[in-house]
PDB file of N, CA and C in Angstrom:
ATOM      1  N   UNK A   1      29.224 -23.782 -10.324  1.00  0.00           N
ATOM      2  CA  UNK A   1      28.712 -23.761  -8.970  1.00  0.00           C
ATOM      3  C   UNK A   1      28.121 -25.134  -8.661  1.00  0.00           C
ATOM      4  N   UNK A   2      28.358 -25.290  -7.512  1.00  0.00           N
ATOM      5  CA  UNK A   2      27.827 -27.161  -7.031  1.00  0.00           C
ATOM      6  C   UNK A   2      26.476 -27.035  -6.510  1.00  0.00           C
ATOM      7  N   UNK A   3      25.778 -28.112  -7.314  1.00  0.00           N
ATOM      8  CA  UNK A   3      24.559 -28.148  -7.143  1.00  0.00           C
ATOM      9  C   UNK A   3      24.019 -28.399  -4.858  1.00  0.00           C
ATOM     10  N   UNK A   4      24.857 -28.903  -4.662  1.00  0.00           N
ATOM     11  CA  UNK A   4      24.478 -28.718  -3.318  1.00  0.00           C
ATOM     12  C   UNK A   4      25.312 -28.303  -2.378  1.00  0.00           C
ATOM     13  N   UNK A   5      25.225 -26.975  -2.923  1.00  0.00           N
ATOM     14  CA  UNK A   5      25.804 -26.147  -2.119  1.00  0.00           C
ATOM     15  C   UNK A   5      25.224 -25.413  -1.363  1.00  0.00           C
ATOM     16  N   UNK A   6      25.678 -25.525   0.282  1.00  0.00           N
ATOM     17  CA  UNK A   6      24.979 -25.403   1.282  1.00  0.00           C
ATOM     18  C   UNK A   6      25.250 -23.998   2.104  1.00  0.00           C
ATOM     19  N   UNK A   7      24.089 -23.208   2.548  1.00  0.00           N
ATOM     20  CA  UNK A   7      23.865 -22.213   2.920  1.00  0.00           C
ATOM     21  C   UNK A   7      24.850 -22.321   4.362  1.00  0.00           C
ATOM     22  N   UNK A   8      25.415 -21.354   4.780  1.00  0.00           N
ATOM     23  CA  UNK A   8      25.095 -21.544   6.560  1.00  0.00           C
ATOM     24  C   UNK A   8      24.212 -20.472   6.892  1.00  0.00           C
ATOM     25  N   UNK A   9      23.402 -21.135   8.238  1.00  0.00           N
ATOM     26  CA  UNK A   9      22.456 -20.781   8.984  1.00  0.00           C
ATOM     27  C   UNK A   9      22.448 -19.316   9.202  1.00  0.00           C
ATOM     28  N   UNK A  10      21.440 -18.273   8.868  1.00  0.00           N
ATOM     29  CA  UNK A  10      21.635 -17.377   9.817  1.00  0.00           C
ATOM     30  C   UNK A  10      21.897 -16.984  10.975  1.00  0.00           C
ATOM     31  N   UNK A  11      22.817 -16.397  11.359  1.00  0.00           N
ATOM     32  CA  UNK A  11      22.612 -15.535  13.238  1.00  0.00           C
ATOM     33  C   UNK A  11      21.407 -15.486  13.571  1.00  0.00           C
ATOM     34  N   UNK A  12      21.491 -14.624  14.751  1.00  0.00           N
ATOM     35  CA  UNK A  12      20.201 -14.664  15.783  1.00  0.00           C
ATOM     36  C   UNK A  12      20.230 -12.730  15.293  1.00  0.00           C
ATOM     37  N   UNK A  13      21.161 -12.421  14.947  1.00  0.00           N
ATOM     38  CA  UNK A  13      21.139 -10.876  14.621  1.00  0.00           C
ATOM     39  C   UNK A  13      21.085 -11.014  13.179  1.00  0.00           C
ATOM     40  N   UNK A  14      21.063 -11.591  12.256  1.00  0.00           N
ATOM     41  CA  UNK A  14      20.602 -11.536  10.929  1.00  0.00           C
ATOM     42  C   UNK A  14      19.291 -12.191  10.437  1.00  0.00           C
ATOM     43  N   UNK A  15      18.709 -12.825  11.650  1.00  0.00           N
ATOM     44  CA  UNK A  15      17.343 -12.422  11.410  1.00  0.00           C
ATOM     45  C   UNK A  15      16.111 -11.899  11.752  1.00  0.00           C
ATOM     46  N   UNK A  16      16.996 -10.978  13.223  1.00  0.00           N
ATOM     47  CA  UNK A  16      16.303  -9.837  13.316  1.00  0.00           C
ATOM     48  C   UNK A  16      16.373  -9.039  12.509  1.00  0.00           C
ATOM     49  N   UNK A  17      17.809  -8.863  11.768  1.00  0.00           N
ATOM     50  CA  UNK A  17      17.904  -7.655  11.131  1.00  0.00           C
ATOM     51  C   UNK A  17      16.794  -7.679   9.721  1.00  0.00           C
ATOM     52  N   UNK A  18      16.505  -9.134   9.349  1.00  0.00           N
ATOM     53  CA  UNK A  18      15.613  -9.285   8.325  1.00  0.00           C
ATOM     54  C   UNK A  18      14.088  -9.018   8.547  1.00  0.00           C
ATOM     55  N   UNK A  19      13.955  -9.528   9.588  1.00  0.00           N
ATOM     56  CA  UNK A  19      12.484  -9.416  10.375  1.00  0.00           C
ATOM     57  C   UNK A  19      12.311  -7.858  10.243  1.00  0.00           C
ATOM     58  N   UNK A  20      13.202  -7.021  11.161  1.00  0.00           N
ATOM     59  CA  UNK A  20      13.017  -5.530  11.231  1.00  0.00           C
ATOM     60  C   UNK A  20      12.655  -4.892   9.842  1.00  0.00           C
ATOM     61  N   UNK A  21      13.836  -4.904   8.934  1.00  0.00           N
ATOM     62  CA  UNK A  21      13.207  -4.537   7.870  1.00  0.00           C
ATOM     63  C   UNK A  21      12.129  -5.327   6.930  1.00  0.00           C
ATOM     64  N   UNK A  22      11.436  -6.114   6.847  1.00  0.00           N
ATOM     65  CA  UNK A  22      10.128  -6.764   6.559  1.00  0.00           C
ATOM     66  C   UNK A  22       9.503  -6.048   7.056  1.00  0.00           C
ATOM     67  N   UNK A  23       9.191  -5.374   8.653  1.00  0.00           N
ATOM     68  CA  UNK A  23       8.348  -4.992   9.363  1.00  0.00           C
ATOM     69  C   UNK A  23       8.075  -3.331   9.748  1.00  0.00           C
ATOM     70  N   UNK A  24       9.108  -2.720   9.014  1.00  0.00           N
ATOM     71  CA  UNK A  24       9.744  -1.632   9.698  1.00  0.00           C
ATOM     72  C   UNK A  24       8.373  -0.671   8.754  1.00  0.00           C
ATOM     73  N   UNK A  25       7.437  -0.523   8.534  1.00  0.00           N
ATOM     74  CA  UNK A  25       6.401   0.002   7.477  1.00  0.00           C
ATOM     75  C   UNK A  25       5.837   0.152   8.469  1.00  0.00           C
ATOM     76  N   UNK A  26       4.821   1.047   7.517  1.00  0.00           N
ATOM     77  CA  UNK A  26       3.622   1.769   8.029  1.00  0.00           C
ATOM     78  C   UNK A  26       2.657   1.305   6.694  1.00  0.00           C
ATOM     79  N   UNK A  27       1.635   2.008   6.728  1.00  0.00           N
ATOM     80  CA  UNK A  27       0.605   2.234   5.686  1.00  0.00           C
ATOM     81  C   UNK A  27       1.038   2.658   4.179  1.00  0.00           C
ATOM     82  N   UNK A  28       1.673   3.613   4.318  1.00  0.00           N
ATOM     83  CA  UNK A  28       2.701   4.486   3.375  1.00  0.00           C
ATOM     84  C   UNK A  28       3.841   3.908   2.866  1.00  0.00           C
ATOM     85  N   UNK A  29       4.067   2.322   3.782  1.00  0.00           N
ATOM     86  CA  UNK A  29       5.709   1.963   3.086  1.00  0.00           C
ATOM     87  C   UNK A  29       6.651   2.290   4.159  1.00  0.00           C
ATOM     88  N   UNK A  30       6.530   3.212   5.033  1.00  0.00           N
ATOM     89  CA  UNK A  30       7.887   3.411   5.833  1.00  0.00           C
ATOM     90  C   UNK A  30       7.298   3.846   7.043  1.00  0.00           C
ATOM     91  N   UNK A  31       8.066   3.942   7.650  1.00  0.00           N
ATOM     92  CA  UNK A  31       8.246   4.172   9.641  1.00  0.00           C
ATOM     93  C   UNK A  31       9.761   4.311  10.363  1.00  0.00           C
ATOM     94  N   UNK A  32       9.470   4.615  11.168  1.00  0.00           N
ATOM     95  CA  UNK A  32      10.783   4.664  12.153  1.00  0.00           C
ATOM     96  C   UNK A  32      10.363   4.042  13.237  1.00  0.00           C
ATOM     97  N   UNK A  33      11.649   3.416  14.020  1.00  0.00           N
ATOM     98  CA  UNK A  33      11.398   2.363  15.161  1.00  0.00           C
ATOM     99  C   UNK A  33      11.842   3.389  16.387  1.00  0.00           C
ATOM    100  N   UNK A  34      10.555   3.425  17.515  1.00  0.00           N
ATOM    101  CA  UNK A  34      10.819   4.124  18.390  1.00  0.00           C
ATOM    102  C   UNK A  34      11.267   2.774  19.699  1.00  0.00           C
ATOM    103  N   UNK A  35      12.484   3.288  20.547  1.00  0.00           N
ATOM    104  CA  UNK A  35      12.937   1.925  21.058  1.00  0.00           C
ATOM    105  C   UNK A  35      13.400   3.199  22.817  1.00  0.00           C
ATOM    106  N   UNK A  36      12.446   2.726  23.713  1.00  0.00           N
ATOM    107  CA  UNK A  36      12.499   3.121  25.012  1.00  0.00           C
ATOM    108  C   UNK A  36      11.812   2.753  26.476  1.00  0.00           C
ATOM    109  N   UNK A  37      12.527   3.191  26.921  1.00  0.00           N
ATOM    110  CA  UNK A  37      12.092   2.578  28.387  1.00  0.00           C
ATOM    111  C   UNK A  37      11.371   3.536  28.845  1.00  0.00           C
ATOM    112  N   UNK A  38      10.268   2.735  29.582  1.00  0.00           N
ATOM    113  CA  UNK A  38       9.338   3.983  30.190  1.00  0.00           C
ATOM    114  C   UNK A  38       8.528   3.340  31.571  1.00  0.00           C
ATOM    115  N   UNK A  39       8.437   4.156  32.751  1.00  0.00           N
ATOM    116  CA  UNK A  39       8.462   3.636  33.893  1.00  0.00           C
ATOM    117  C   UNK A  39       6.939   2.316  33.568  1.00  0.00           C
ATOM    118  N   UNK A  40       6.694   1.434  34.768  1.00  0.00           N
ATOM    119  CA  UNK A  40       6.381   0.159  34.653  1.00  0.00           C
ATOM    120  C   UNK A  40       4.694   0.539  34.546  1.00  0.00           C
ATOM    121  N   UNK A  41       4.760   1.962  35.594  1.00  0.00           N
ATOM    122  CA  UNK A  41       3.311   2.378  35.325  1.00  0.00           C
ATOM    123  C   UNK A  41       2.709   2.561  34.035  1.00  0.00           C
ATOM    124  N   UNK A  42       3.423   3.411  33.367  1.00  0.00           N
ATOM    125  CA  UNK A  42       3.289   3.846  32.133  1.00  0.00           C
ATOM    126  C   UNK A  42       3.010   2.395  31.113  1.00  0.00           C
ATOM    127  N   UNK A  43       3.476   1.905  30.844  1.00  0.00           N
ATOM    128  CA  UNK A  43       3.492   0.557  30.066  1.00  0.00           C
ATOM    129  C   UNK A  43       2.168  -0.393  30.606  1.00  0.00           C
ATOM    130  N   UNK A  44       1.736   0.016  31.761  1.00  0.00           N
ATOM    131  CA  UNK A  44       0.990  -1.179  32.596  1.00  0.00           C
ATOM    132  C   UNK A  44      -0.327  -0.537  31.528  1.00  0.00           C
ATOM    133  N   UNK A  45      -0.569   1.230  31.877  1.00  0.00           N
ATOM    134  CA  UNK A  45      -1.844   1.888  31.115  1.00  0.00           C
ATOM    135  C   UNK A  45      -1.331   1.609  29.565  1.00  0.00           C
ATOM    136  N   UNK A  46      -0.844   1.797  29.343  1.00  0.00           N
ATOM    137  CA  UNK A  46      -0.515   1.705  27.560  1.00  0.00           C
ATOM    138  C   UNK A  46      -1.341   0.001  27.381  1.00  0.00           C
ATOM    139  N   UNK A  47      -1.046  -1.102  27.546  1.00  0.00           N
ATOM    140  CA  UNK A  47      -1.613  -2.393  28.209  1.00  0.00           C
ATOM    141  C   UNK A  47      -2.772  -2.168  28.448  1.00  0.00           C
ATOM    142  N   UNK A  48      -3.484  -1.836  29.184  1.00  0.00           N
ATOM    143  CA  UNK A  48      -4.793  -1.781  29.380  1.00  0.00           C
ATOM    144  C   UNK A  48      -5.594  -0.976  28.775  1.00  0.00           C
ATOM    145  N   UNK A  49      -5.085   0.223  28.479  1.00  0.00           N
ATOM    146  CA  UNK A  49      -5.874   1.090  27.189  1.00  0.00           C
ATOM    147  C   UNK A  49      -6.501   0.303  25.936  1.00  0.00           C
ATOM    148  N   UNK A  50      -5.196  -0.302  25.533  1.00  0.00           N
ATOM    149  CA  UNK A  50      -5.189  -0.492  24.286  1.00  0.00           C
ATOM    150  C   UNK A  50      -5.807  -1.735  24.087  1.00  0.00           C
ATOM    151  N   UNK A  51      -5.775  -2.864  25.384  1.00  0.00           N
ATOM    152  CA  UNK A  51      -6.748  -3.860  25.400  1.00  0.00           C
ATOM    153  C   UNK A  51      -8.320  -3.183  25.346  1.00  0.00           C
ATOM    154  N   UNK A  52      -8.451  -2.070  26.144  1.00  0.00           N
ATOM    155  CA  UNK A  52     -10.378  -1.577  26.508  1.00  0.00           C
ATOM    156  C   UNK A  52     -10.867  -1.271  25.147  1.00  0.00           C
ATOM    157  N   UNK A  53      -9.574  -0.606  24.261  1.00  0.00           N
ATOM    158  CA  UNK A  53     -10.272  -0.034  23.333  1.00  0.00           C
ATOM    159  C   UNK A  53      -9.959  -0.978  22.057  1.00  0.00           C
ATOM    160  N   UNK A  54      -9.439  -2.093  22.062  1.00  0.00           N
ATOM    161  CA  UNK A  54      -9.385  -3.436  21.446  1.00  0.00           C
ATOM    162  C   UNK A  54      -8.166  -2.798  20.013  1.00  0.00           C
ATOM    163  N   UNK A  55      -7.219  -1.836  20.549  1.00  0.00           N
ATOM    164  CA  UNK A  55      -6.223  -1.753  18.950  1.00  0.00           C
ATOM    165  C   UNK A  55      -5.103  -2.425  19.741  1.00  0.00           C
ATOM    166  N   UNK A  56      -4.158  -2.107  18.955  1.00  0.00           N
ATOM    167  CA  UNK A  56      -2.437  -2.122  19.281  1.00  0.00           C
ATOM    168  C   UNK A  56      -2.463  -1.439  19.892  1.00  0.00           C
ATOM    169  N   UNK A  57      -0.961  -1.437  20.771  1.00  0.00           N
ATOM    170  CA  UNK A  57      -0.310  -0.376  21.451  1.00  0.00           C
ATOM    171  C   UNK A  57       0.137   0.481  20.668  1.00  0.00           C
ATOM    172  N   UNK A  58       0.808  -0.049  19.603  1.00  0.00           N
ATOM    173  CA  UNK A  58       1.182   1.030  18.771  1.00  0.00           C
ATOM    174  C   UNK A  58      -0.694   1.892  17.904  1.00  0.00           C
ATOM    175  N   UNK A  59      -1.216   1.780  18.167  1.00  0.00           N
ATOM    176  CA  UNK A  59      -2.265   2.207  17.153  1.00  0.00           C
ATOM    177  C   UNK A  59      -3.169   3.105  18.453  1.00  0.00           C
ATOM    178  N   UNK A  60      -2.801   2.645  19.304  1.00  0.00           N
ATOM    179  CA  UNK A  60      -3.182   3.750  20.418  1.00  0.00           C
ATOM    180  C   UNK A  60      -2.653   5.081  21.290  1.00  0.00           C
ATOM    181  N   UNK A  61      -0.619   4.664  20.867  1.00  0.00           N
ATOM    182  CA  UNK A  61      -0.375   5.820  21.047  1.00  0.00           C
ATOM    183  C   UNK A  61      -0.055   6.284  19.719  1.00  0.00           C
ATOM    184  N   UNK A  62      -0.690   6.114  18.549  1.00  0.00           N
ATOM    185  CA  UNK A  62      -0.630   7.066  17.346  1.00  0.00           C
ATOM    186  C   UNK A  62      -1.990   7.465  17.757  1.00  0.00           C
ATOM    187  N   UNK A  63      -3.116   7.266  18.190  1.00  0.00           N
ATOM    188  CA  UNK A  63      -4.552   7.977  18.465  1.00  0.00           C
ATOM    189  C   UNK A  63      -3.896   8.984  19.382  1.00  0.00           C
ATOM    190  N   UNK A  64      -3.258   8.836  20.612  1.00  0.00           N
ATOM    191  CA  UNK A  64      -3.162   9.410  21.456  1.00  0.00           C
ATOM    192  C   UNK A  64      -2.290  10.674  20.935  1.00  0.00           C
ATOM    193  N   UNK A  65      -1.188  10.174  20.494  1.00  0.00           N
ATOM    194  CA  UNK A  65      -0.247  11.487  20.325  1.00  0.00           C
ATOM    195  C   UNK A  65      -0.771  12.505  19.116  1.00  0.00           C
ATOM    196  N   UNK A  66      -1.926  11.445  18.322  1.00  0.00           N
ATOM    197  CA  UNK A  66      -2.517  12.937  17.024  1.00  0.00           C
ATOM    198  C   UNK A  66      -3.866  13.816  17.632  1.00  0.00           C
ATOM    199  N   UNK A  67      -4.520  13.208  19.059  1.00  0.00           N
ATOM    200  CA  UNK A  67      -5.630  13.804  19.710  1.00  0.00           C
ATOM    201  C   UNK A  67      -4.674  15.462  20.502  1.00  0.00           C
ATOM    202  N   UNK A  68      -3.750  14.560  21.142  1.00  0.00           N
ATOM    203  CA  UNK A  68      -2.799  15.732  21.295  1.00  0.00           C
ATOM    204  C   UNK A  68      -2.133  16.923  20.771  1.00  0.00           C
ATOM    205  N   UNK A  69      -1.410  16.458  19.664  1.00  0.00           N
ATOM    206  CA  UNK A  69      -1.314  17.116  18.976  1.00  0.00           C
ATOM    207  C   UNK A  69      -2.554  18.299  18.493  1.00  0.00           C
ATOM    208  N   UNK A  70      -3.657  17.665  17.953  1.00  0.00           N
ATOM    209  CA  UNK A  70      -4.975  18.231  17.435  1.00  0.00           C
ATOM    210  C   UNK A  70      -5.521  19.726  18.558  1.00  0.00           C
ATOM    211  N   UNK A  71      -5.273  18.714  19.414  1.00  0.00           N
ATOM    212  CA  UNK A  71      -5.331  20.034  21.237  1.00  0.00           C
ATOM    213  C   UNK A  71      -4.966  21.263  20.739  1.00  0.00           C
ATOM    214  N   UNK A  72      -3.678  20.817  21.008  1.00  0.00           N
ATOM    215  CA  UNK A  72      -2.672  21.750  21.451  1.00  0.00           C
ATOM    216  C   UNK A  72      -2.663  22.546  19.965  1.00  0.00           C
ATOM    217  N   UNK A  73      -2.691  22.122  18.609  1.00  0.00           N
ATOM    218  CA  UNK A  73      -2.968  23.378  17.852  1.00  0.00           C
ATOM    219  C   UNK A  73      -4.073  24.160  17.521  1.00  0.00           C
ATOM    220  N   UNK A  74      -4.851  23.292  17.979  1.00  0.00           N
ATOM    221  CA  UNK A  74      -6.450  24.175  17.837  1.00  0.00           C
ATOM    222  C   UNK A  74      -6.124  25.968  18.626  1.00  0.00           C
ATOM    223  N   UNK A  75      -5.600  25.293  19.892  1.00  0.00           N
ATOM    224  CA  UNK A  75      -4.871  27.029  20.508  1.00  0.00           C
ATOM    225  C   UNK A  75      -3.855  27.659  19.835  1.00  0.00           C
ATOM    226  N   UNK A  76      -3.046  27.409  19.025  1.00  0.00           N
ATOM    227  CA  UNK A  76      -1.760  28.503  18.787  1.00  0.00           C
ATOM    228  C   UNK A  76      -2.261  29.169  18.043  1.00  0.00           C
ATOM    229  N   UNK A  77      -1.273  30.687  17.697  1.00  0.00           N
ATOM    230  CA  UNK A  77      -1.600  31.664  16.610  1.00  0.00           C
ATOM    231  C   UNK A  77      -1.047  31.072  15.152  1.00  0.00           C
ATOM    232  N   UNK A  78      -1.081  31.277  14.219  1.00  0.00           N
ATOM    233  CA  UNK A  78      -0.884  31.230  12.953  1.00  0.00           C
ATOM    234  C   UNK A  78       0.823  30.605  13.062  1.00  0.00           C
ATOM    235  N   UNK A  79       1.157  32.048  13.893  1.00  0.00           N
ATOM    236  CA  UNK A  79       3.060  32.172  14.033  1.00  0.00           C
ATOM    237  C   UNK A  79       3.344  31.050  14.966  1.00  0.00           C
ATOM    238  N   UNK A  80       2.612  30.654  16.112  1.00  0.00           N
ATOM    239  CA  UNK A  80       3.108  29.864  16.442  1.00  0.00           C
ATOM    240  C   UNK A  80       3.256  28.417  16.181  1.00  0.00           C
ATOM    241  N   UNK A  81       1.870  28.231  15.279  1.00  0.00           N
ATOM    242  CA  UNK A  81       1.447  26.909  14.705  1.00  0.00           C
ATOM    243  C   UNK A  81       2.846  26.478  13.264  1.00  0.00           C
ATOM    244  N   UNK A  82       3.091  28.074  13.186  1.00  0.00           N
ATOM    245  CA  UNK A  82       4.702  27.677  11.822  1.00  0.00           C
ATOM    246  C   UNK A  82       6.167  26.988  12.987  1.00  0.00           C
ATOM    247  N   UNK A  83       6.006  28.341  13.577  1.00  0.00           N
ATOM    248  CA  UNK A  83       6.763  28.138  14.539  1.00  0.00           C
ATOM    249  C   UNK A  83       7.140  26.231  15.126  1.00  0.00           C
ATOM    250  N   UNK A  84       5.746  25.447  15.750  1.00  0.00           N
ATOM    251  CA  UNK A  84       5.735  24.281  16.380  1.00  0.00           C
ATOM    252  C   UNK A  84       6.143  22.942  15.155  1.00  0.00           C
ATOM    253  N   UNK A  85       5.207  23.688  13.624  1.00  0.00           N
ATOM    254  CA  UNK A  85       5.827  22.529  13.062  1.00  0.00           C
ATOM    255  C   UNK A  85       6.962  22.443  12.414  1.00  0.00           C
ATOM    256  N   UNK A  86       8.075  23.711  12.353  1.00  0.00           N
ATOM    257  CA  UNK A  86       9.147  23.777  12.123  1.00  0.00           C
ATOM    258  C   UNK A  86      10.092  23.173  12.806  1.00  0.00           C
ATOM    259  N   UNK A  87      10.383  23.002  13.874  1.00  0.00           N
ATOM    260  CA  UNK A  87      10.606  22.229  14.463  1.00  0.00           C
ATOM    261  C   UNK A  87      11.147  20.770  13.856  1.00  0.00           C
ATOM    262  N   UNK A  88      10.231  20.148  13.304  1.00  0.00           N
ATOM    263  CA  UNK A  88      10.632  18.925  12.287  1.00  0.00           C
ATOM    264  C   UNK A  88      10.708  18.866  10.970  1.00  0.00           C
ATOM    265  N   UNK A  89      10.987  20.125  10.667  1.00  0.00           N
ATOM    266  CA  UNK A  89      10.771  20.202   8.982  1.00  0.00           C
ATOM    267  C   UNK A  89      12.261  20.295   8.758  1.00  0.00           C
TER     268      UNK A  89
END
């Protein structure tokens, strides 16, 4: 093999694709990438929430969606609380 032997450059899509997985974690080691459009309002409060209460966006709708969550099972019955988390099991 020749000592100067030269790489070519990555794409512009091979180093996202590197970036993504570098980044693609959580706390635990892993995550999934949620990727959507959501009206301009919506995004404007997500933005300003998450500035008042000084986290991420992402770290505010994980507060938000486990306060929710927390809600909404404090009410179900037993059956329905199997019932809701079956769903993703």
């Amino acid at each position: 093999m020749p000592k100067n032997r030269q790489m070519r450059p990555k794409s512009n899509a091979e180093r996202q694709a590197a970036y993504r997985k570098r980044h693609l974690k959580d706390w635990d080691g892993d995550g999934l990438r949620l990727n959507m459009v959501v009206p301009v309002v919506a995004k404007l409060q997500l933005e300003r929430l998450s500035r008042h209460y000084a986290v991420t966006q992402r770290e505010l709708l994980v507060r938000l969606l486990e306060e929710a969550e927390s809600t909404l099972v404090r009410t179900l019955s037993r059956a329905d609380e199997d019932a809701y988390y079956a769903v993703t099991a």
